[in-house]
N, C-alpha and C. Protein backbone atom coordinates (compact mmCIF):
# COMPACT_ATOMS: atom_id res chain seq x y z
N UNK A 1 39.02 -20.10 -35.75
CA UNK A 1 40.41 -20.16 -36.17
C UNK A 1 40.52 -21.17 -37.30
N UNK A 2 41.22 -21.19 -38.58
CA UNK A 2 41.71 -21.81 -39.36
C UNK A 2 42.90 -21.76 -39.90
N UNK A 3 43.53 -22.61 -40.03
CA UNK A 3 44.97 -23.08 -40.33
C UNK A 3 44.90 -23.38 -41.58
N UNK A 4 45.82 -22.79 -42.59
CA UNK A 4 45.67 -22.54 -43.95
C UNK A 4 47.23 -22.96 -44.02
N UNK A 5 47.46 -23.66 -45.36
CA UNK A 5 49.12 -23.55 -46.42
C UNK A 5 49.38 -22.19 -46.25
N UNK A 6 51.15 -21.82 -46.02
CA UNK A 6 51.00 -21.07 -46.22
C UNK A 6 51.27 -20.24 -47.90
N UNK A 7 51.45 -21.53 -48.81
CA UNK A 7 51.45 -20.79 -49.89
C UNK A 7 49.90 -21.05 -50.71
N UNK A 8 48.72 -21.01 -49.69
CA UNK A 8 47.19 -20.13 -50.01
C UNK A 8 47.56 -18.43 -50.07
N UNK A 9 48.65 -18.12 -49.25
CA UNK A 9 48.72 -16.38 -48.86
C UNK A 9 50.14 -15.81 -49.37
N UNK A 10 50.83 -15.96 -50.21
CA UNK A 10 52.07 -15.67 -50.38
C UNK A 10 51.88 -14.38 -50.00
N UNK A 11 51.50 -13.27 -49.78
CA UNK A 11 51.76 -11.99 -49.69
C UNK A 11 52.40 -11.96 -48.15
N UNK A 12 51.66 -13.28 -47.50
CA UNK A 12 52.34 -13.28 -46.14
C UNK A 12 53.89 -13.59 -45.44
N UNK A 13 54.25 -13.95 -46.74
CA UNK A 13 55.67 -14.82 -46.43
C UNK A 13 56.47 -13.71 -45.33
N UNK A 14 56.49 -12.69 -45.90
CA UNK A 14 57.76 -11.27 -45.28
C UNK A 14 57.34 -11.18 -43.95
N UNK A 15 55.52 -11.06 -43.53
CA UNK A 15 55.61 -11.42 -42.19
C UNK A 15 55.60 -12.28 -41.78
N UNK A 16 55.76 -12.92 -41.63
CA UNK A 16 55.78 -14.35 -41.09
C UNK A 16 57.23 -14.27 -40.87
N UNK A 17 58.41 -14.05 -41.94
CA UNK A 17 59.67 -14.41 -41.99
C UNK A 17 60.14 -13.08 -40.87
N UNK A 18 59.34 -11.77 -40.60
CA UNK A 18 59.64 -10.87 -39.54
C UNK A 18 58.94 -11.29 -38.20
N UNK A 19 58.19 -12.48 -38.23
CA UNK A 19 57.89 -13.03 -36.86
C UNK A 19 59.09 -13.50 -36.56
N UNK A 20 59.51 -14.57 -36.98
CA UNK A 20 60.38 -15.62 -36.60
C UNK A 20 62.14 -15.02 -36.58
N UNK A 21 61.86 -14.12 -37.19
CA UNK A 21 63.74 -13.15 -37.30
C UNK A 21 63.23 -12.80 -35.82
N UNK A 22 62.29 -12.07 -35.63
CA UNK A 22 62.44 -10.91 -34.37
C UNK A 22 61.96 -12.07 -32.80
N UNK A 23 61.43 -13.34 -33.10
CA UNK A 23 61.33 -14.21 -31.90
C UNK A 23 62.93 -15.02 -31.80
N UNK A 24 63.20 -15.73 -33.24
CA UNK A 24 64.67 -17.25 -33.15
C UNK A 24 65.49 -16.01 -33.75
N UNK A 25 65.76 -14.47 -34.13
CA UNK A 25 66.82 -14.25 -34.86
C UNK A 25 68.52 -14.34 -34.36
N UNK A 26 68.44 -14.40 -33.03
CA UNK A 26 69.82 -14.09 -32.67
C UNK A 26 70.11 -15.62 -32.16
N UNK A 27 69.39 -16.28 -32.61
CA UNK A 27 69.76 -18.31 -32.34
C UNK A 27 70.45 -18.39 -34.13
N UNK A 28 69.86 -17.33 -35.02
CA UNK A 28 70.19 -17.70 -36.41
C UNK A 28 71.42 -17.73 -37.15
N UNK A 29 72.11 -17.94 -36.17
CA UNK A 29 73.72 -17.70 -36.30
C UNK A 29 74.18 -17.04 -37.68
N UNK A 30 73.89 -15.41 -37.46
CA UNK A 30 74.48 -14.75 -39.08
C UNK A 30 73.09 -14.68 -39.75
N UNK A 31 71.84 -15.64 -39.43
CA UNK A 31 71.01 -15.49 -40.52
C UNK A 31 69.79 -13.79 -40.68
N UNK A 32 69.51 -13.20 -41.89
CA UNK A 32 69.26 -11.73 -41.59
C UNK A 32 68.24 -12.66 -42.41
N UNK A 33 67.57 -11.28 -41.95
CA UNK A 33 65.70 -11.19 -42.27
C UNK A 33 65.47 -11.11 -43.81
N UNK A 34 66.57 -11.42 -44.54
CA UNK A 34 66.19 -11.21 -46.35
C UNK A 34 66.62 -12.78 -46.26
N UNK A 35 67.19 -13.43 -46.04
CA UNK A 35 67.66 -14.96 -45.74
C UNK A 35 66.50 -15.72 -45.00
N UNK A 36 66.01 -14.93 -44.03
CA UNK A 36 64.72 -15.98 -43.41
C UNK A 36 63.57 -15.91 -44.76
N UNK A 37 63.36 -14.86 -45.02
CA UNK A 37 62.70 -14.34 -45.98
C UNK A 37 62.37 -15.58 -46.91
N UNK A 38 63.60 -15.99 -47.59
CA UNK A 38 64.03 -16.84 -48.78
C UNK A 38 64.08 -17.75 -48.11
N UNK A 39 64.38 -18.17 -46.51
CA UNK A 39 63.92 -19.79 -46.13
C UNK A 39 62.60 -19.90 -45.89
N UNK A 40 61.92 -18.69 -45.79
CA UNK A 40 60.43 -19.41 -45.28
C UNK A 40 59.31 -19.37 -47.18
N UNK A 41 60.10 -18.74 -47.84
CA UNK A 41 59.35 -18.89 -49.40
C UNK A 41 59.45 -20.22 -49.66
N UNK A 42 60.54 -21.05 -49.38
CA UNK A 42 60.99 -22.08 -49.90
C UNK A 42 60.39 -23.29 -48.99
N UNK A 43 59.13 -22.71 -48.13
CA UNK A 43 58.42 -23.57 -47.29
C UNK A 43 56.65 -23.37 -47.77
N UNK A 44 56.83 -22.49 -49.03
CA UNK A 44 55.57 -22.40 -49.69
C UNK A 44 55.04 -23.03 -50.16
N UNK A 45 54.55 -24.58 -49.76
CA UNK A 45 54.35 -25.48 -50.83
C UNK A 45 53.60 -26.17 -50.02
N UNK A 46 52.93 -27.49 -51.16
CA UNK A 46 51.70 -28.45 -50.71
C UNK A 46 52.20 -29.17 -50.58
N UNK A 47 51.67 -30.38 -49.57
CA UNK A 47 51.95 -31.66 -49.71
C UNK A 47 53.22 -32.44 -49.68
N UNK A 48 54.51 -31.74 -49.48
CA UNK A 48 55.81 -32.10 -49.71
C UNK A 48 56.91 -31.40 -48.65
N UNK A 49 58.06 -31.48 -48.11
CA UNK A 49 58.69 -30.98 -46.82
C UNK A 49 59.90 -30.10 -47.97
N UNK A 50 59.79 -29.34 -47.39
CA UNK A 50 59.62 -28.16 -46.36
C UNK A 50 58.14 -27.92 -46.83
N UNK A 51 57.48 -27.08 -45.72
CA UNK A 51 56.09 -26.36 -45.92
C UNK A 51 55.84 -26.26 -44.78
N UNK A 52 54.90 -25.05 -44.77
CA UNK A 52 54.46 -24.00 -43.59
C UNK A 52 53.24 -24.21 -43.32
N UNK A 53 52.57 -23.43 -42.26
CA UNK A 53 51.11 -23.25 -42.23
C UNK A 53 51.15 -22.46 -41.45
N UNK A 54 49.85 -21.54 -41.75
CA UNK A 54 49.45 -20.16 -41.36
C UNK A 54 48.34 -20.35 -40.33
N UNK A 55 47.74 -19.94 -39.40
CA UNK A 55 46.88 -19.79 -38.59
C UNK A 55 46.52 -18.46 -38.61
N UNK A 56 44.77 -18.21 -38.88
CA UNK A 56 44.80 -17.08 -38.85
C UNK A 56 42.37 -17.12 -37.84
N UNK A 57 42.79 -16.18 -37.41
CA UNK A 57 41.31 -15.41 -36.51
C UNK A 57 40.74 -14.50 -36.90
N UNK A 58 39.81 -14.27 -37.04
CA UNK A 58 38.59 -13.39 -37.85
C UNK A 58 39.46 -12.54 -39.48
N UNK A 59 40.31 -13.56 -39.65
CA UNK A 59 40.73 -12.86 -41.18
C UNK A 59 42.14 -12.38 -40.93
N UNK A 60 42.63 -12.33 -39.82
CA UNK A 60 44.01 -11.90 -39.03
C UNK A 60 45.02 -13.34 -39.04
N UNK A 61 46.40 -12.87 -39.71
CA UNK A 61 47.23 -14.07 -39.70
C UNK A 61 47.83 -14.13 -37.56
N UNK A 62 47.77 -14.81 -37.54
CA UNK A 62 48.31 -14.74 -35.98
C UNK A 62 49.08 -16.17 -35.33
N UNK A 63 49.82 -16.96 -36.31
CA UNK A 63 50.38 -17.61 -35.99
C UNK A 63 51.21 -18.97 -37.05
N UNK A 64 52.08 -19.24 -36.74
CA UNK A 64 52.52 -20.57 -38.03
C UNK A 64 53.10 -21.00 -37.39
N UNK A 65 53.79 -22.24 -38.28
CA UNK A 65 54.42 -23.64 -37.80
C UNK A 65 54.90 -24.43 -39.06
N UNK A 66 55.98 -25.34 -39.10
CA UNK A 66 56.20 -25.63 -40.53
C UNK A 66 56.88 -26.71 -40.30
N UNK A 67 56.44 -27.67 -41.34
CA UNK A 67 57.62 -29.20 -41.29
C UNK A 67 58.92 -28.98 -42.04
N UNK A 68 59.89 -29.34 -41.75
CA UNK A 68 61.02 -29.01 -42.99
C UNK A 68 61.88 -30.88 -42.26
N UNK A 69 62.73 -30.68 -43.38
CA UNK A 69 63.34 -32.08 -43.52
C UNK A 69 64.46 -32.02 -42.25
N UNK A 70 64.92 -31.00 -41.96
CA UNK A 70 66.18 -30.97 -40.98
C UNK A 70 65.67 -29.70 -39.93
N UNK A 71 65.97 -29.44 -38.46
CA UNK A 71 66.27 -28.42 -38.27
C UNK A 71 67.14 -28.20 -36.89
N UNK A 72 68.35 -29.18 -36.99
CA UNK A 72 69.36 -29.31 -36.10
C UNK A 72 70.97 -30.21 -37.08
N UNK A 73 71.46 -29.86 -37.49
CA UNK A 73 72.75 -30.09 -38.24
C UNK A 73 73.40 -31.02 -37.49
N UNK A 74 73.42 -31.17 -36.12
CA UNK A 74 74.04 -31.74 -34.98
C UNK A 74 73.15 -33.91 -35.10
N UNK A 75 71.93 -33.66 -35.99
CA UNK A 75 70.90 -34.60 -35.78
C UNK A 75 70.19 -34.77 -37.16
N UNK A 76 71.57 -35.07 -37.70
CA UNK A 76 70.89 -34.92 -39.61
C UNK A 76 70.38 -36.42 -39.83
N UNK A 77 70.39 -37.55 -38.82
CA UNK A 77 69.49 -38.44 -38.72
C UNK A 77 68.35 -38.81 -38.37
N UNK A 78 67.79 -37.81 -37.79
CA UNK A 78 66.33 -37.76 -37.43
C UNK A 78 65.81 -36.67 -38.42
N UNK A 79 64.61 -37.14 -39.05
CA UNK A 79 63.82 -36.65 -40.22
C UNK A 79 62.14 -37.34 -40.05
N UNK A 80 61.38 -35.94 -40.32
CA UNK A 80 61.34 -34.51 -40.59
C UNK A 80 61.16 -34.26 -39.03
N UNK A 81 60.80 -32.62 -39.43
CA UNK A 81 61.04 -31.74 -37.91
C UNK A 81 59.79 -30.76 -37.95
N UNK A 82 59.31 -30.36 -36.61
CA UNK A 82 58.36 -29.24 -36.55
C UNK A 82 59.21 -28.03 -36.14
N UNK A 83 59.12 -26.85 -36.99
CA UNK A 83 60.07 -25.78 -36.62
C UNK A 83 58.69 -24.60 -36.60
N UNK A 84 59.55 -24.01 -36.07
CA UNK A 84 59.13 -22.19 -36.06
C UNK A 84 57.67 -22.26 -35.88
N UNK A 85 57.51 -22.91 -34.58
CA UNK A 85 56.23 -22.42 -34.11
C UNK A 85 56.09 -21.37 -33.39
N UNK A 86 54.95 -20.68 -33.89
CA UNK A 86 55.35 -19.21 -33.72
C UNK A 86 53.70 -18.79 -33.01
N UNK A 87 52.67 -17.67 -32.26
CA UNK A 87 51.69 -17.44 -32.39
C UNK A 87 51.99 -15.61 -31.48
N UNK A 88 51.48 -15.08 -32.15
CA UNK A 88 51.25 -13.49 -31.68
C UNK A 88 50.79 -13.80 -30.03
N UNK A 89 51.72 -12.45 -29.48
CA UNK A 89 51.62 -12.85 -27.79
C UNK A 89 50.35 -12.45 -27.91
N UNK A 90 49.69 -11.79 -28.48
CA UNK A 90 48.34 -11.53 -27.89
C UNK A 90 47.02 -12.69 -27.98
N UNK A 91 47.71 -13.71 -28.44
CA UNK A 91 46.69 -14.90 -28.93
C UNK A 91 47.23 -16.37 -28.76
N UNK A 92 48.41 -16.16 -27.48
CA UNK A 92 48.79 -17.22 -26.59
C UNK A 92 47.76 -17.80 -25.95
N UNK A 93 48.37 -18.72 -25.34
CA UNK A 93 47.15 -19.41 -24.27
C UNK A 93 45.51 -19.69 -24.91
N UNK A 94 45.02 -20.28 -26.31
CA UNK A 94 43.96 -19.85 -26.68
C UNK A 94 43.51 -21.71 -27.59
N UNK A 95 45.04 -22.05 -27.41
CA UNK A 95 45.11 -23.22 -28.49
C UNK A 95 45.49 -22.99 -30.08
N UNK A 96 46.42 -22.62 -30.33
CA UNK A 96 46.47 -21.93 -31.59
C UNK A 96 47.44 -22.78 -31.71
N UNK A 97 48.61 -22.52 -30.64
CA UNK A 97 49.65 -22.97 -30.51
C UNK A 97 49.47 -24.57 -31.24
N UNK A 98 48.74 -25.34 -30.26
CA UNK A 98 48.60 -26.54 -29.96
C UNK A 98 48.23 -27.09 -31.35
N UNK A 99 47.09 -26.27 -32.04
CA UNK A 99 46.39 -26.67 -33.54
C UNK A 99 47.78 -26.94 -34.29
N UNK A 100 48.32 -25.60 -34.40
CA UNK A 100 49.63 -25.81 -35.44
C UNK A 100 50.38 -26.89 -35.28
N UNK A 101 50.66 -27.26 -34.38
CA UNK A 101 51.64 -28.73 -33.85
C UNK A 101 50.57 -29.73 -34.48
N UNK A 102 49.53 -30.03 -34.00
CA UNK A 102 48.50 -31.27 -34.51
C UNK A 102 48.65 -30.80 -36.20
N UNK A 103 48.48 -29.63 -36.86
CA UNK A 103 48.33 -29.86 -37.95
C UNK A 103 49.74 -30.31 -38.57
N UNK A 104 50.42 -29.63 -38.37
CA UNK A 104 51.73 -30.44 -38.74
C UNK A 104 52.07 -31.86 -38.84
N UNK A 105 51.36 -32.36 -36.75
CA UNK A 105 52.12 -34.02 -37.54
C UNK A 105 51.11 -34.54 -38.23
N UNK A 106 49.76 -33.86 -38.47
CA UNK A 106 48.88 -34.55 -39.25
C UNK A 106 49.73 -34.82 -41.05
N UNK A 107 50.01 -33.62 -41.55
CA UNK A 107 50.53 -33.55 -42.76
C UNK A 107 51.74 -34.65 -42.34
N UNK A 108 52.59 -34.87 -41.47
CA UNK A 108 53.51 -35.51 -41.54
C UNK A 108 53.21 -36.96 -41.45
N UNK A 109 52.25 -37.25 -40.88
CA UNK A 109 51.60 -39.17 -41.47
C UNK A 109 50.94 -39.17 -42.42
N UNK A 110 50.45 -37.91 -43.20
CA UNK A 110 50.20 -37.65 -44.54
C UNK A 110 51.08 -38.27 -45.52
N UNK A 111 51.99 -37.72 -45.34
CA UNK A 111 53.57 -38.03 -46.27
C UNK A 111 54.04 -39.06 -45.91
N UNK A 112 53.90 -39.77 -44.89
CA UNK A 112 54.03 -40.86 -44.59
C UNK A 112 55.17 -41.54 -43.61
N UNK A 113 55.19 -40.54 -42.77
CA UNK A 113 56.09 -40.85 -41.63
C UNK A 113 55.43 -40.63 -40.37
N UNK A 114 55.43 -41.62 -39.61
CA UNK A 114 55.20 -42.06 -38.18
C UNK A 114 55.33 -41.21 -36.91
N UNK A 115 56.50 -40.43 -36.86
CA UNK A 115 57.38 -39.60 -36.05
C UNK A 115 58.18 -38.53 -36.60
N UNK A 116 57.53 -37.29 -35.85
CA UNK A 116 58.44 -36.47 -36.46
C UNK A 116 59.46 -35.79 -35.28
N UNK A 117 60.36 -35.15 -35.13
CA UNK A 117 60.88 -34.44 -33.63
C UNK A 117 60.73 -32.68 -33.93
N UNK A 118 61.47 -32.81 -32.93
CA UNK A 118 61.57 -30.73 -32.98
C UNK A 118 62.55 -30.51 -32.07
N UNK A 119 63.08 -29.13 -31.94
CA UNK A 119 64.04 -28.77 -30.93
C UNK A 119 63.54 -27.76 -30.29
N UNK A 120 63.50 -27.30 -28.99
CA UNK A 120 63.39 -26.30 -27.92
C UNK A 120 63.93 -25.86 -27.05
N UNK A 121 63.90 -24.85 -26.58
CA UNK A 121 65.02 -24.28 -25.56
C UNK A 121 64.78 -23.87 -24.43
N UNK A 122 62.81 -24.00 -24.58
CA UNK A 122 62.49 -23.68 -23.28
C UNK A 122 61.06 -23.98 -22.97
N UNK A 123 60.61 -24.60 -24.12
CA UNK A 123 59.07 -25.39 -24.13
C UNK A 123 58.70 -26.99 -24.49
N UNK A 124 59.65 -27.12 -23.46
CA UNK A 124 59.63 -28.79 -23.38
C UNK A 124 58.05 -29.11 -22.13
N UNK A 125 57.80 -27.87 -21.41
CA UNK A 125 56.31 -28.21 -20.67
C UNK A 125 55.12 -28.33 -21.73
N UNK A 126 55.24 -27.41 -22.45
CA UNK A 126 53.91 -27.44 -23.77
C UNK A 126 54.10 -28.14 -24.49
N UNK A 127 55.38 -28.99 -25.13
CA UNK A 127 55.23 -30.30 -25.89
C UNK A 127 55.14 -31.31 -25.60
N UNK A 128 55.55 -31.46 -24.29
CA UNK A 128 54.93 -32.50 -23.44
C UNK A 128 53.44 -32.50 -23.20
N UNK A 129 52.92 -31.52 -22.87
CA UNK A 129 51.45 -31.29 -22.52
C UNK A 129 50.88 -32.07 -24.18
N UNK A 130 51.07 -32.22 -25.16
CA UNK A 130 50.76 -32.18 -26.44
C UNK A 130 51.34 -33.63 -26.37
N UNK A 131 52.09 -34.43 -26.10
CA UNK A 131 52.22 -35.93 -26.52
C UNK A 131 53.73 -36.39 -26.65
N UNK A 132 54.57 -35.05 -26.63
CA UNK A 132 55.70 -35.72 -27.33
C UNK A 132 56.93 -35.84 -25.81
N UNK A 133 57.33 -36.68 -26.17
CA UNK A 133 58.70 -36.94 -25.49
C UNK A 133 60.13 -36.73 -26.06
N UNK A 134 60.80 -36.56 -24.59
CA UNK A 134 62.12 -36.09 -24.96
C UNK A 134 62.82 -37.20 -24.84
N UNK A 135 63.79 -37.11 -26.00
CA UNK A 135 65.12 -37.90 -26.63
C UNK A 135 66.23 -37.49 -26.41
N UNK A 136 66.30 -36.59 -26.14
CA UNK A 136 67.50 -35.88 -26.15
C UNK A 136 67.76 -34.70 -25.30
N UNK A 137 68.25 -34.23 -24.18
CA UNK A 137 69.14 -33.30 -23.98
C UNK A 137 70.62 -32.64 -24.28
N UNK A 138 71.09 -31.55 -24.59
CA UNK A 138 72.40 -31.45 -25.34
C UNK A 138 72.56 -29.74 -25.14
N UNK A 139 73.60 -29.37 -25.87
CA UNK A 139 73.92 -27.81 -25.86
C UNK A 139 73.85 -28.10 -27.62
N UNK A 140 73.46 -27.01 -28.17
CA UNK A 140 73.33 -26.53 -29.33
C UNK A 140 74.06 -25.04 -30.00
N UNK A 141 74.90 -24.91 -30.11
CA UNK A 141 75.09 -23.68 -30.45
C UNK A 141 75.12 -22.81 -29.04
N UNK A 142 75.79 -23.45 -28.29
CA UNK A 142 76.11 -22.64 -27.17
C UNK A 142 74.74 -22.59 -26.11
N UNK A 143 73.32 -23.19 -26.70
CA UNK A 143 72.39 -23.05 -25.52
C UNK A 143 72.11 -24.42 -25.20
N UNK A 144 71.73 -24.73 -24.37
CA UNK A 144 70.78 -26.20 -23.77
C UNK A 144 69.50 -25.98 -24.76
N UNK A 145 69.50 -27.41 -24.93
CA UNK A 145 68.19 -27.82 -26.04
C UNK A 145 67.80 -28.59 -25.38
N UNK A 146 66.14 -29.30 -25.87
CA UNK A 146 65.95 -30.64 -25.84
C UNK A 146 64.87 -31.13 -27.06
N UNK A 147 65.71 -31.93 -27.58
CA UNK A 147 64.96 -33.06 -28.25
C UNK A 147 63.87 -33.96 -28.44
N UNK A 148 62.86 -33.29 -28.90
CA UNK A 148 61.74 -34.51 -28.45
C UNK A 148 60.97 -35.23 -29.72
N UNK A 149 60.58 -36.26 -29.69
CA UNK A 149 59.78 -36.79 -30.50
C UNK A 149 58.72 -37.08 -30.44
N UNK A 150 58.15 -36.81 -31.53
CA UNK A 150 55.93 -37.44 -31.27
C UNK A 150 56.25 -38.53 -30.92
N UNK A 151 54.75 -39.46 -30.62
CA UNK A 151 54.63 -40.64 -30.27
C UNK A 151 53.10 -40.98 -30.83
């Protein structure tokens, strides 16, 4: 398995942006799949937030994850964030998951911040399993969240 930028693959952006419509789309309050589209292009980049990363197995994309500067409006004081971790059900349970999170906060003490958080709605056991703690419990847009931060 290797975890690549995802703007090494631009041809991938549309899927990737039809992973994450058809897993978070109806959390996207209004947001349509030509809009994810254009938020996840705008995560095509090196070295700087927003940006993505691709995970991919014998040449097969099968999973991403991406830092962006915000991804709770409710918590525009905590900066940056791990969003849209994503991995094909057929290549759960394998560590894919787990890589994408490590590569992320790696890039994120890259850039030079200490701590990054994320939001979840129902995998606060697997980010815990991974290091991070929760800060926060709350409703978000009508669901229970929780808040957690690396350490």
């Amino acid at each position: 398995m290797r975890i690549e930028y995802l703007s090494d693959d631009m041809r991938t952006i549309r899927l990737v942006a039809g992973w994450l419509h058809a897993e978070f789309g109806h959390r996207g309050r209004g947001s349509t799949l030509e809009t994810r589209v254009q938020r996840i292009r705008k995560r095509a980049q090196r070295q700087t937030i927003p940006l993505a990363f691709i995970a991919r197995e014998n040449g097969s994309i099968v999973g991403t994850a991406s830092l962006v500067a915000h991804d709770m409006e409710a918590r525009l004081d905590l900066t940056p964030w791990l969003a849209s971790v994503y991995v094909l059900p057929g290549y759960r349970k394998r560590g894919i998951g787990s890589a994408l999170c490590r590569r992320v906060a790696q890039e994120a003490r890259g850039l030079g911040f200490g701590r990054i958080y994320l939001i979840t709605y129902d995998k606060e056991e697997f980010y815990r399993g991974l290091g991070w703690k929760e800060i926060q419990r709350t409703e978000y847009h009508r669901d229970k969240v929780t808040v957690m931060a690396s350490v």
